[in-house]
C-alpha atoms as a PDB file:
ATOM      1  CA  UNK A   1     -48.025  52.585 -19.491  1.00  0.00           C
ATOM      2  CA  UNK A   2     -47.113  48.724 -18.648  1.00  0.00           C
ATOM      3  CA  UNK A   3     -44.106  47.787 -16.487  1.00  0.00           C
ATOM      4  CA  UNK A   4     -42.137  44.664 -18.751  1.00  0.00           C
ATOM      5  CA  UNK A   5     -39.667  42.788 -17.219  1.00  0.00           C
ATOM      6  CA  UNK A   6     -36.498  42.777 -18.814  1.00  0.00           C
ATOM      7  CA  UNK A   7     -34.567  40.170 -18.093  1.00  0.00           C
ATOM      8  CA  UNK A   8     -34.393  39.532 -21.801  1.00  0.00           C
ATOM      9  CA  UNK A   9     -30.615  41.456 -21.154  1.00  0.00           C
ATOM     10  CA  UNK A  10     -29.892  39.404 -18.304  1.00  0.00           C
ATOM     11  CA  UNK A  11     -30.930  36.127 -20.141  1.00  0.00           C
ATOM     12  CA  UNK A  12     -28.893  37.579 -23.430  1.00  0.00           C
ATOM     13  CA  UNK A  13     -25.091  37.767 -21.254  1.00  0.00           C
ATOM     14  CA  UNK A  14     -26.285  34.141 -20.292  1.00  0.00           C
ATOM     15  CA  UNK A  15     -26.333  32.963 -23.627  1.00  0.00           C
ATOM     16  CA  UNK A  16     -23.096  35.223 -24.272  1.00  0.00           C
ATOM     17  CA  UNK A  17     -21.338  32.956 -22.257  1.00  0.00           C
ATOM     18  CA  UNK A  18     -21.062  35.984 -19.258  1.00  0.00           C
ATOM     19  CA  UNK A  19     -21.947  34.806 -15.559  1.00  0.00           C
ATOM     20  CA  UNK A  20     -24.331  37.044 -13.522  1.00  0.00           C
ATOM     21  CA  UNK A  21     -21.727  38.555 -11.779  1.00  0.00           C
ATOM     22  CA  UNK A  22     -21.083  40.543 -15.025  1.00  0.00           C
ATOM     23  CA  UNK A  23     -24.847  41.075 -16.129  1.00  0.00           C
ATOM     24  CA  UNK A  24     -26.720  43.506 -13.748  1.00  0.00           C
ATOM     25  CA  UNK A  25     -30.539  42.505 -13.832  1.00  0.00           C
ATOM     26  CA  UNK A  26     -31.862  45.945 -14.676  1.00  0.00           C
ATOM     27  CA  UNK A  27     -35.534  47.395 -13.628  1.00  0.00           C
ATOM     28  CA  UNK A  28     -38.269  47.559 -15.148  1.00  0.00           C
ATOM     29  CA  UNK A  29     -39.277  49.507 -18.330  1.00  0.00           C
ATOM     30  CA  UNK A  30     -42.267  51.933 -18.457  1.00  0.00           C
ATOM     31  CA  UNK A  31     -43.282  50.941 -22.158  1.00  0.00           C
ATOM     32  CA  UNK A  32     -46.901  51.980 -24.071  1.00  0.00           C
ATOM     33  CA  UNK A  33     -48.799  48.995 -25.042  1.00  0.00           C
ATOM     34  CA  UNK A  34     -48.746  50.648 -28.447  1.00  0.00           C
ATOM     35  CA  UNK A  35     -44.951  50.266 -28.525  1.00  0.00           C
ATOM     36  CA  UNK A  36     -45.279  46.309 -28.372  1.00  0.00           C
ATOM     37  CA  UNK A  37     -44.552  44.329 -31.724  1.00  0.00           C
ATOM     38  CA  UNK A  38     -45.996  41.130 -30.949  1.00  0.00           C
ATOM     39  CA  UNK A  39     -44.776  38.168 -32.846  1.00  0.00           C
ATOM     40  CA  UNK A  40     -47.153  37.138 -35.609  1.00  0.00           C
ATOM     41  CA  UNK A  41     -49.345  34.522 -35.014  1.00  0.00           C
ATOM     42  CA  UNK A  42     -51.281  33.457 -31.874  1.00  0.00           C
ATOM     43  CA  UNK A  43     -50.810  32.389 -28.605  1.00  0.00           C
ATOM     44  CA  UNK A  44     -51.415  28.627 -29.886  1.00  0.00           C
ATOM     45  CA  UNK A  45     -48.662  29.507 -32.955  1.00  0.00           C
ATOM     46  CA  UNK A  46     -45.953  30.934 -30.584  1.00  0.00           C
ATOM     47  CA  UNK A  47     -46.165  27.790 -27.943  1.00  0.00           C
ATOM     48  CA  UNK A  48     -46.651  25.709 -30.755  1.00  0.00           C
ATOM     49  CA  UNK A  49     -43.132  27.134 -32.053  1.00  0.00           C
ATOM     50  CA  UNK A  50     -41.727  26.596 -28.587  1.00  0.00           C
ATOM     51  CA  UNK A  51     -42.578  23.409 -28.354  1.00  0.00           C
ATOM     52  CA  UNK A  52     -41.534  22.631 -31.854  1.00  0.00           C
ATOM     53  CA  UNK A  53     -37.779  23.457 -31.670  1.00  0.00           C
ATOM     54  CA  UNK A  54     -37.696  22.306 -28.128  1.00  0.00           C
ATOM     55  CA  UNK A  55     -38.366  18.433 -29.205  1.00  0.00           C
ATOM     56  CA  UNK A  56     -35.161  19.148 -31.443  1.00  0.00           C
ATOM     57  CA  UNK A  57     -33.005  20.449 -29.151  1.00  0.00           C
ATOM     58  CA  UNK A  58     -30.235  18.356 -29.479  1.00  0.00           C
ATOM     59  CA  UNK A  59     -27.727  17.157 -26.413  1.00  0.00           C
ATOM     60  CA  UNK A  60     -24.667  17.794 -28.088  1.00  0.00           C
ATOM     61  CA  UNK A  61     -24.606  20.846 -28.355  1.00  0.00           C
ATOM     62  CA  UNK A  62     -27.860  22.085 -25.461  1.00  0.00           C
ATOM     63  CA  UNK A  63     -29.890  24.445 -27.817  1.00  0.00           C
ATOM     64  CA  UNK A  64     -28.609  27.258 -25.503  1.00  0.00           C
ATOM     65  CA  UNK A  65     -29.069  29.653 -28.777  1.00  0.00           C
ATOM     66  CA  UNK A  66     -32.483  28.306 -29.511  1.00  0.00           C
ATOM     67  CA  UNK A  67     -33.720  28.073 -25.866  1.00  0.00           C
ATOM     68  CA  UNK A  68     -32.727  31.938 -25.111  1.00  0.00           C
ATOM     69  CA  UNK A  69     -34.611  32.914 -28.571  1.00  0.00           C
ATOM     70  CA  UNK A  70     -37.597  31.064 -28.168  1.00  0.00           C
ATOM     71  CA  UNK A  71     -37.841  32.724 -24.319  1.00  0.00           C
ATOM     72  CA  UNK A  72     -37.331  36.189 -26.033  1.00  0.00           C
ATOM     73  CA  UNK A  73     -39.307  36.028 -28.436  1.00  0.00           C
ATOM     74  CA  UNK A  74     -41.999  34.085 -27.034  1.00  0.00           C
ATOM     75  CA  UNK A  75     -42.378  33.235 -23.803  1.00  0.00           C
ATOM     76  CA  UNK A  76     -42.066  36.827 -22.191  1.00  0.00           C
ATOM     77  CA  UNK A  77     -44.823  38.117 -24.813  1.00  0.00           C
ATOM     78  CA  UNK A  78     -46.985  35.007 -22.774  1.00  0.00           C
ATOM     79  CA  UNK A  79     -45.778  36.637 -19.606  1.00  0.00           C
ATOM     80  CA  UNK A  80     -46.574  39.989 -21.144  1.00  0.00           C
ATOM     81  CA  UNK A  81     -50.321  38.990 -21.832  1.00  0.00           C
ATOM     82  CA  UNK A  82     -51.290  36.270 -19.765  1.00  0.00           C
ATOM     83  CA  UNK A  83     -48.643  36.470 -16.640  1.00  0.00           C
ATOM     84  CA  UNK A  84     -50.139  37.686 -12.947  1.00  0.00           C
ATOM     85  CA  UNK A  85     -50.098  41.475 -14.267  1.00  0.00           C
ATOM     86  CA  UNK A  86     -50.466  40.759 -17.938  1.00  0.00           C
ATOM     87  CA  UNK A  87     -52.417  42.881 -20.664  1.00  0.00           C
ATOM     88  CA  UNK A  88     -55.119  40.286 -21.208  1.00  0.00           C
ATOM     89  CA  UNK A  89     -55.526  39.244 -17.965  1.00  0.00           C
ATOM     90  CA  UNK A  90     -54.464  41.436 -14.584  1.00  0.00           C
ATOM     91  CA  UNK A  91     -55.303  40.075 -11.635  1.00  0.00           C
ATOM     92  CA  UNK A  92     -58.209  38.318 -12.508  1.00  0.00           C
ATOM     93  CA  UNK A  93     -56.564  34.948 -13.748  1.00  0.00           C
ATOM     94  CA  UNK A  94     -54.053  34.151 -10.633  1.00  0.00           C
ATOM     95  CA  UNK A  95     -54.465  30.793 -11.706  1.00  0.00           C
ATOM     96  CA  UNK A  96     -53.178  31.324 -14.825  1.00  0.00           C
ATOM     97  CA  UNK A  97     -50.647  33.640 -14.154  1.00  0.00           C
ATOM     98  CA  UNK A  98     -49.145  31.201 -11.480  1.00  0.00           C
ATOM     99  CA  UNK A  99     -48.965  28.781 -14.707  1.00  0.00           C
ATOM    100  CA  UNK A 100     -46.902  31.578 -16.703  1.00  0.00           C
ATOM    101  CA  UNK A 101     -44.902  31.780 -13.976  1.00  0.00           C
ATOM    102  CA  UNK A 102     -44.138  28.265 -13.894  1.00  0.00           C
ATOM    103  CA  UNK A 103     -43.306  28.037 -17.649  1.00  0.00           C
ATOM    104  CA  UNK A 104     -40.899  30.900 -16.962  1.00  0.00           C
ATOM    105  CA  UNK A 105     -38.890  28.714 -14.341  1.00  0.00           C
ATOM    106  CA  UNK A 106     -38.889  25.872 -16.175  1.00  0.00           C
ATOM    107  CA  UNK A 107     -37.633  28.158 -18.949  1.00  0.00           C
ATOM    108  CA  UNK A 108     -34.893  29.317 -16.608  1.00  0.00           C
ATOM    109  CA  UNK A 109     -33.942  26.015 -15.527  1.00  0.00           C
ATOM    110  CA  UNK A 110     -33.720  25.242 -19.537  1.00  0.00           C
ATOM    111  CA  UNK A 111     -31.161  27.858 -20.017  1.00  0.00           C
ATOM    112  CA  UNK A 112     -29.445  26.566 -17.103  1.00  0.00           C
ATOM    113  CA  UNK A 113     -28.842  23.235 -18.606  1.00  0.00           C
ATOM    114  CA  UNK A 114     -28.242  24.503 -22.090  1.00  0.00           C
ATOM    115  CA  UNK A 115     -25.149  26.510 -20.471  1.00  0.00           C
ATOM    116  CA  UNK A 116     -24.039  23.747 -18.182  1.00  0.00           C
ATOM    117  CA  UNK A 117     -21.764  21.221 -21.030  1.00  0.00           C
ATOM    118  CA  UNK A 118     -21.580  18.178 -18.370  1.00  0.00           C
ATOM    119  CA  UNK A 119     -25.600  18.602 -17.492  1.00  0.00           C
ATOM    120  CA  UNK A 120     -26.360  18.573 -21.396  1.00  0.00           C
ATOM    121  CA  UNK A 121     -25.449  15.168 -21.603  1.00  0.00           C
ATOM    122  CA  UNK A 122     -27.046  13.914 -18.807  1.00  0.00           C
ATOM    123  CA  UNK A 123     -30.463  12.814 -18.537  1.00  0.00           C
ATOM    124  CA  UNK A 124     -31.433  16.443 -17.053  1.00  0.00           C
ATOM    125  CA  UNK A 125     -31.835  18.226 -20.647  1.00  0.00           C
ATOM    126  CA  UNK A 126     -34.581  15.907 -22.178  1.00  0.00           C
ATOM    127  CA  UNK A 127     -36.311  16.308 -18.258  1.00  0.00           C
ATOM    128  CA  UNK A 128     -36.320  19.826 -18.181  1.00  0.00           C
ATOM    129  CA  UNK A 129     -37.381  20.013 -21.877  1.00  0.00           C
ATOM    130  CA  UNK A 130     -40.107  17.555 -20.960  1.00  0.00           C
ATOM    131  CA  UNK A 131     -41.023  19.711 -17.790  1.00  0.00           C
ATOM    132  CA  UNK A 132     -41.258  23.109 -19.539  1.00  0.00           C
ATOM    133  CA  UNK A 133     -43.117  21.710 -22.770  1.00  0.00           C
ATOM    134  CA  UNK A 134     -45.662  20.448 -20.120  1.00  0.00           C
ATOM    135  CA  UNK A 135     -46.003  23.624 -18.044  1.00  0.00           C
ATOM    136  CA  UNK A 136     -46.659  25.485 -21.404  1.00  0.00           C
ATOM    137  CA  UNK A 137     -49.628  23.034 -22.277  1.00  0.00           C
ATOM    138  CA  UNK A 138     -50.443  23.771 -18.809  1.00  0.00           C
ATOM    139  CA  UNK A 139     -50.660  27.756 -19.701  1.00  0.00           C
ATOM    140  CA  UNK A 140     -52.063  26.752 -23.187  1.00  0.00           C
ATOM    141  CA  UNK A 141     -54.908  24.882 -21.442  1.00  0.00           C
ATOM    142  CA  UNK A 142     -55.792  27.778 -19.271  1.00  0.00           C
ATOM    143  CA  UNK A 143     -55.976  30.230 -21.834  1.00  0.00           C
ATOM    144  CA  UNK A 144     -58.217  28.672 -23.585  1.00  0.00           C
ATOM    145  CA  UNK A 145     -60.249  27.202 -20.712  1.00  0.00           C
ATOM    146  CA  UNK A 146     -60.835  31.282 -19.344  1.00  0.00           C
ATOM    147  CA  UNK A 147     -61.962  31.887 -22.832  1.00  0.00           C
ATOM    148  CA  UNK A 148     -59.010  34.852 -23.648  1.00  0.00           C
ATOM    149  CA  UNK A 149     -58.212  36.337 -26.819  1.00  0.00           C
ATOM    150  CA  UNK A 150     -55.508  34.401 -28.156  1.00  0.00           C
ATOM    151  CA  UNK A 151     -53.763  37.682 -28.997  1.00  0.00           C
ATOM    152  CA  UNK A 152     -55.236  41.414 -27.773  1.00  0.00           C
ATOM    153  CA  UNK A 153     -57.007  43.295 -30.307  1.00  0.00           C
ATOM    154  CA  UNK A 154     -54.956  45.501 -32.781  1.00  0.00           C
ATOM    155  CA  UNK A 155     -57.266  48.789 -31.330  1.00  0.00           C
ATOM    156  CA  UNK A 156     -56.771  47.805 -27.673  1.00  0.00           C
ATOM    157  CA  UNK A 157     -52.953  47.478 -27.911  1.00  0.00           C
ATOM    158  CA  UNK A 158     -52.790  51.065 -30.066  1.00  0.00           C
ATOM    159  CA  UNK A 159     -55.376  52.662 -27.961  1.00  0.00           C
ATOM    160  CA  UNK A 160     -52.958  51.875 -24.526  1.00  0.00           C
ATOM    161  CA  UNK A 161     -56.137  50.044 -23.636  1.00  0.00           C
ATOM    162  CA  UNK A 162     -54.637  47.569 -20.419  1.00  0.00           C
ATOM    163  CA  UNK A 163     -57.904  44.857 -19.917  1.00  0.00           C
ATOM    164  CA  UNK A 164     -60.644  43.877 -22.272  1.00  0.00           C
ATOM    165  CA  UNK A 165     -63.900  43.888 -20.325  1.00  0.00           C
ATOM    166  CA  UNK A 166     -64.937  41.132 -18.944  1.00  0.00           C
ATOM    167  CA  UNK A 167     -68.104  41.177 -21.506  1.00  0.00           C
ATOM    168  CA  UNK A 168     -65.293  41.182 -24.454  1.00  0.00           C
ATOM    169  CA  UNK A 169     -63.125  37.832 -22.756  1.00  0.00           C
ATOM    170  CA  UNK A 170     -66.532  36.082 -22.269  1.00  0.00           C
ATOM    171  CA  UNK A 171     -67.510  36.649 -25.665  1.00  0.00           C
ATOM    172  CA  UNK A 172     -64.543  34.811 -27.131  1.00  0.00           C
ATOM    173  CA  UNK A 173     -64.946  31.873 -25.574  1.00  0.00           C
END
């Protein structure tokens, strides 16, 4: 089993217009790999979505819908595989999961903004849009650069299978 962080219900109140105070962060879940329904595509098609609908956010209104789907449905599946204890890559990649990381506060700092009506029409929406779109090149980059799947075999994810060998990664690049 894999611990995933779910925040996701945290993050959802946010959108829902409820404070922290009335969200409780809860724990982790103990979910089988095989229970995961990843998005279809890639790794290149998901932060190529992201960064898609992030260059139309629009100031007016902050994309606080958008941003919170897109870091659903998206970004924590990049956490899930690539992140400092992710499927694909464990601990072998801190360099890369410090870059996941990084996407996921500038994520966080998105939503912020999004929620915050007097900061969406300030200059600090196209920044932090600007900031996260970079930091998820930045993870982009080092997937590709450690030569990972873009997305973990079909058999490894049904077979509760945690880490490719390090054989399988090589071969892919």
């Amino acid at each position: 089993m894999h611990r995933i962080c779910s925040l996701c219900l945290l993050t959802t109140g946010l959108a829902c217009g409820q404070g922290p105070a009335s969200v409780e962060a809860p724990g982790t879940l103990d979910v089988p790999t095989s229970a995961l329904a990843f998005p279809p595509g890639d790794t290149d098609d998901w932060i190529g979505e992201i960064l898609t609908e992030l260059a139309d956010i629009r100031p007016d209104d902050g994309g606080a819908a958008t941003i919170v789907r897109l870091y659903i449905g998206r970004q924590e599946y990049l956490e899930i595989l690539y992140g400092p204890a992710g499927l694909l890559t464990g601990e072998r990649y801190p360099k890369l999961g410090q870059r996941v990381r990084a996407a996921e506060q500038a994520f966080h700092d998105l939503m912020a903004i999004s929620q915050d009506k007097d900061a969406r029409t300030s200059p600090r929406l196209p920044v932090a849009v600007e900031h996260l779109s970079e930091a998820l090149r930045s993870v982009r980059e080092g997937i590709r650069s450690a030569g990972l799947p873009l997305r973990p075999p079909e058999a490894d994810a049904k077979a509760n299978i945690a880490h490719p060998s390090e054989d399988r990664a090589a071969a892919r690049s």
